[in-house]
C-alpha atoms as a PDB file:
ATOM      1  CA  UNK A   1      44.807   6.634 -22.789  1.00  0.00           C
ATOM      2  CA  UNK A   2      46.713   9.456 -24.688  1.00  0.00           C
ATOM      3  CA  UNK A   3      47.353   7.509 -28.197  1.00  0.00           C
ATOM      4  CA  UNK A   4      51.010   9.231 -28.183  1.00  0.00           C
ATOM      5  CA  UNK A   5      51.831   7.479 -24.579  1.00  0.00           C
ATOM      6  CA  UNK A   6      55.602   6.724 -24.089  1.00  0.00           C
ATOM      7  CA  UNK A   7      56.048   2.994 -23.373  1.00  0.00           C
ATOM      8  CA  UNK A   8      58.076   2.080 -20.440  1.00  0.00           C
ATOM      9  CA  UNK A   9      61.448   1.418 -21.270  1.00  0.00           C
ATOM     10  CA  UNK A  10      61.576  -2.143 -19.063  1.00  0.00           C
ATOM     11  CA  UNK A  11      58.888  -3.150 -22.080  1.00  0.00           C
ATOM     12  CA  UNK A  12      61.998  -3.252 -24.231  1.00  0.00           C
ATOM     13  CA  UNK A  13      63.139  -6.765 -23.994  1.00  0.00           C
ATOM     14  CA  UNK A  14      59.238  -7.573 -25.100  1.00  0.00           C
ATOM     15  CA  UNK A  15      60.052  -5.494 -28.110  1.00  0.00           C
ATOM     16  CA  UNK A  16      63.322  -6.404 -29.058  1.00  0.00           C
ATOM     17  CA  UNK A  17      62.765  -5.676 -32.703  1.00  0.00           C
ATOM     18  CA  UNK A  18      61.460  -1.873 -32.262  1.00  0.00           C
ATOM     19  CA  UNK A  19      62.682   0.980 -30.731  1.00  0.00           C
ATOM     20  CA  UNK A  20      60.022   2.017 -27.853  1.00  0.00           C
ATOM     21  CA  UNK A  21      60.297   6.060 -28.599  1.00  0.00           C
ATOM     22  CA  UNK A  22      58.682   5.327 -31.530  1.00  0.00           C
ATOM     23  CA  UNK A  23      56.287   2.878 -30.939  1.00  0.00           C
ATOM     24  CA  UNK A  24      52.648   4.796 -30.512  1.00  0.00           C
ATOM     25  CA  UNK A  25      50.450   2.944 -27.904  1.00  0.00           C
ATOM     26  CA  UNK A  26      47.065   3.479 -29.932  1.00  0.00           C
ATOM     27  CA  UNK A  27      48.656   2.655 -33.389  1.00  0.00           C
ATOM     28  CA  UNK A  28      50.802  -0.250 -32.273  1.00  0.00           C
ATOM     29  CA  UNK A  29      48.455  -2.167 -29.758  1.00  0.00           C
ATOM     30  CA  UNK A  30      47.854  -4.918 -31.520  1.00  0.00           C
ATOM     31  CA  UNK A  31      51.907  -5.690 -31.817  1.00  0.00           C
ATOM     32  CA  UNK A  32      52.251  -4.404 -28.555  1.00  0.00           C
ATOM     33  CA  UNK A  33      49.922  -6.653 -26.971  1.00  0.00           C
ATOM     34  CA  UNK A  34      50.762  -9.922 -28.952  1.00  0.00           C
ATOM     35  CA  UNK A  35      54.809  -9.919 -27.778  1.00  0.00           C
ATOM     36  CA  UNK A  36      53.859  -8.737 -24.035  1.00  0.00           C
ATOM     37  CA  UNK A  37      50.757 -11.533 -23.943  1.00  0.00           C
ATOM     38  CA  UNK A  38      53.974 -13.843 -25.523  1.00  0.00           C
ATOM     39  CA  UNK A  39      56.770 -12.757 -23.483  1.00  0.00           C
ATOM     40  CA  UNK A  40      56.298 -10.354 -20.610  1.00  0.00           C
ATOM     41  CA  UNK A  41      56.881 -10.317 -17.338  1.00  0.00           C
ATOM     42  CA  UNK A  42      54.792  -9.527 -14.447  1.00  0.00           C
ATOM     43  CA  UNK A  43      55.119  -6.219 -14.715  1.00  0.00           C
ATOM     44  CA  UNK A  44      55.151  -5.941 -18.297  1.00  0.00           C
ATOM     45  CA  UNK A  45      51.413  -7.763 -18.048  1.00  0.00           C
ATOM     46  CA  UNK A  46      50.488  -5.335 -15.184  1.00  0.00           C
ATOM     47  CA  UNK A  47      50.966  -2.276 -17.641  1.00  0.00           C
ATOM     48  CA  UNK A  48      49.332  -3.880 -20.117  1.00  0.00           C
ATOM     49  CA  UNK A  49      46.421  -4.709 -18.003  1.00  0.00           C
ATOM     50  CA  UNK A  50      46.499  -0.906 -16.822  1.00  0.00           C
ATOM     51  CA  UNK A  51      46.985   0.269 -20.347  1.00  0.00           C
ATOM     52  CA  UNK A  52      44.227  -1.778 -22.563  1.00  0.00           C
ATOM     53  CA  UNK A  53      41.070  -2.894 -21.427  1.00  0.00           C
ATOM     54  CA  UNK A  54      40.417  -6.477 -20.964  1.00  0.00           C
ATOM     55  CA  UNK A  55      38.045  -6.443 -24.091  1.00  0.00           C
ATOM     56  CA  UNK A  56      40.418  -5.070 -26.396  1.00  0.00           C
ATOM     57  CA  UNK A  57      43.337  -7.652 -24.942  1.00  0.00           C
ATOM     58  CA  UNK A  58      41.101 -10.436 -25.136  1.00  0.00           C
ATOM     59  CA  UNK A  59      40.255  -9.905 -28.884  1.00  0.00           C
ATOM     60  CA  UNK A  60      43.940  -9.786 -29.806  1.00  0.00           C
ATOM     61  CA  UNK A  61      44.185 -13.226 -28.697  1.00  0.00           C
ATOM     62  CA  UNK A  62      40.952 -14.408 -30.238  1.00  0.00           C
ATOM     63  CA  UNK A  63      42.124 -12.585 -33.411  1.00  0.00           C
ATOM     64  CA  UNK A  64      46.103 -12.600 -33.184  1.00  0.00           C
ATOM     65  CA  UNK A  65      48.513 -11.769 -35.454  1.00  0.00           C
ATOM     66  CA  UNK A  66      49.955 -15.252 -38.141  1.00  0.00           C
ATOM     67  CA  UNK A  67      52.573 -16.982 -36.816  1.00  0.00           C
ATOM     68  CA  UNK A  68      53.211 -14.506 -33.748  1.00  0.00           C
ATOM     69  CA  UNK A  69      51.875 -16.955 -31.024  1.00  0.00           C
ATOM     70  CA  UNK A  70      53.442 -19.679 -29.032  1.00  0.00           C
ATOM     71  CA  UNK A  71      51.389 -22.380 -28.735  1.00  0.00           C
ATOM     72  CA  UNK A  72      51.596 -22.258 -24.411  1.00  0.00           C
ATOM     73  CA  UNK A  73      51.404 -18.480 -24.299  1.00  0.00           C
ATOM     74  CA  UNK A  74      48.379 -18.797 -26.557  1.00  0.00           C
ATOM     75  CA  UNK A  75      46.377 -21.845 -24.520  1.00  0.00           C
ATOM     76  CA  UNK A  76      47.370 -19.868 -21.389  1.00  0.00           C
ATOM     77  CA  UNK A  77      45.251 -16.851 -22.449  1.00  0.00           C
ATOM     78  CA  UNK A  78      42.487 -18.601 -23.640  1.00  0.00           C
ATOM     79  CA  UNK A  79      42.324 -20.119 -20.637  1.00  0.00           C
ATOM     80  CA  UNK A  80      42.240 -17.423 -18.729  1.00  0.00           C
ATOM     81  CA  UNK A  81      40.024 -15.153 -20.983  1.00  0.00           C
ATOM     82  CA  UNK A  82      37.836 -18.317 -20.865  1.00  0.00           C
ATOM     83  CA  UNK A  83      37.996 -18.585 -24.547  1.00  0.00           C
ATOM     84  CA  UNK A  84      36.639 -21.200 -26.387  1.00  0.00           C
ATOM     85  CA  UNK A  85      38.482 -22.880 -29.090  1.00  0.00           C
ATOM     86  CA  UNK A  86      35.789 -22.729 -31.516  1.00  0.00           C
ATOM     87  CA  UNK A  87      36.407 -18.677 -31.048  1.00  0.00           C
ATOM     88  CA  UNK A  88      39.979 -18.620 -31.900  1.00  0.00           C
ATOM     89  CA  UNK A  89      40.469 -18.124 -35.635  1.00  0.00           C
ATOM     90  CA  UNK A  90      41.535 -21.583 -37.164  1.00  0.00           C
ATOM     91  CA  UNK A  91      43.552 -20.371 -39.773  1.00  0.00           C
ATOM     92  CA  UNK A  92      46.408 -18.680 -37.869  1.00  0.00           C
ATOM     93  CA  UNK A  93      49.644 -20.439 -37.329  1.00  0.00           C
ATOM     94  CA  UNK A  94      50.971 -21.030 -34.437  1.00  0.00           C
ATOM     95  CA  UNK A  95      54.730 -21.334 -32.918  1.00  0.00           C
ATOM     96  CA  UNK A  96      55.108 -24.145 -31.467  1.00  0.00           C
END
């Protein structure tokens, strides 16, 4: 992946709070991949899944960002990363 990749512009309702042009793929990941993980769509989670391997997504949610995860989104992920909850750091908070 080319760590200056534009972002799609139908990711921009997943990052309401940043203007896309400037958002660098490599640099950002770890924001970009918490709010799409939270909020995307289908096809927002298809690029993600084409852009980031599944190791690198899966540590974001094992090691996500304070107070950036919905509770749901969060258990959803886990589940399907099969993720343990002895895994997940403990002293995160977490949107309910």
């Amino acid at each position: 992946m080319n760590s200056k990749s534009m972002l799609p512009k139908y990711l921009q309702p997943f990052l309401w709070s940043y203007e896309i042009a400037k958002l660098d793929s490599e640099r950002h990941k770890k924001r970009i991949i918490t709010n799409l993980l939270n909020f995307g769509d289908a096809r927002a989670i298809q690029w993600l899944f084409k852009t980031y391997n599944r190791q690198e997504i899966k540590k974001n949610v094992i090691n996500f960002l304070p107070g950036e995860w919905n509770k749901k989104s969060l258990n959803f992920w886990r589940l399907f990363f099969n993720i343990k909850e002895n895994e997940v750091q403990k002293d995160k908070r977490i949107i309910k």
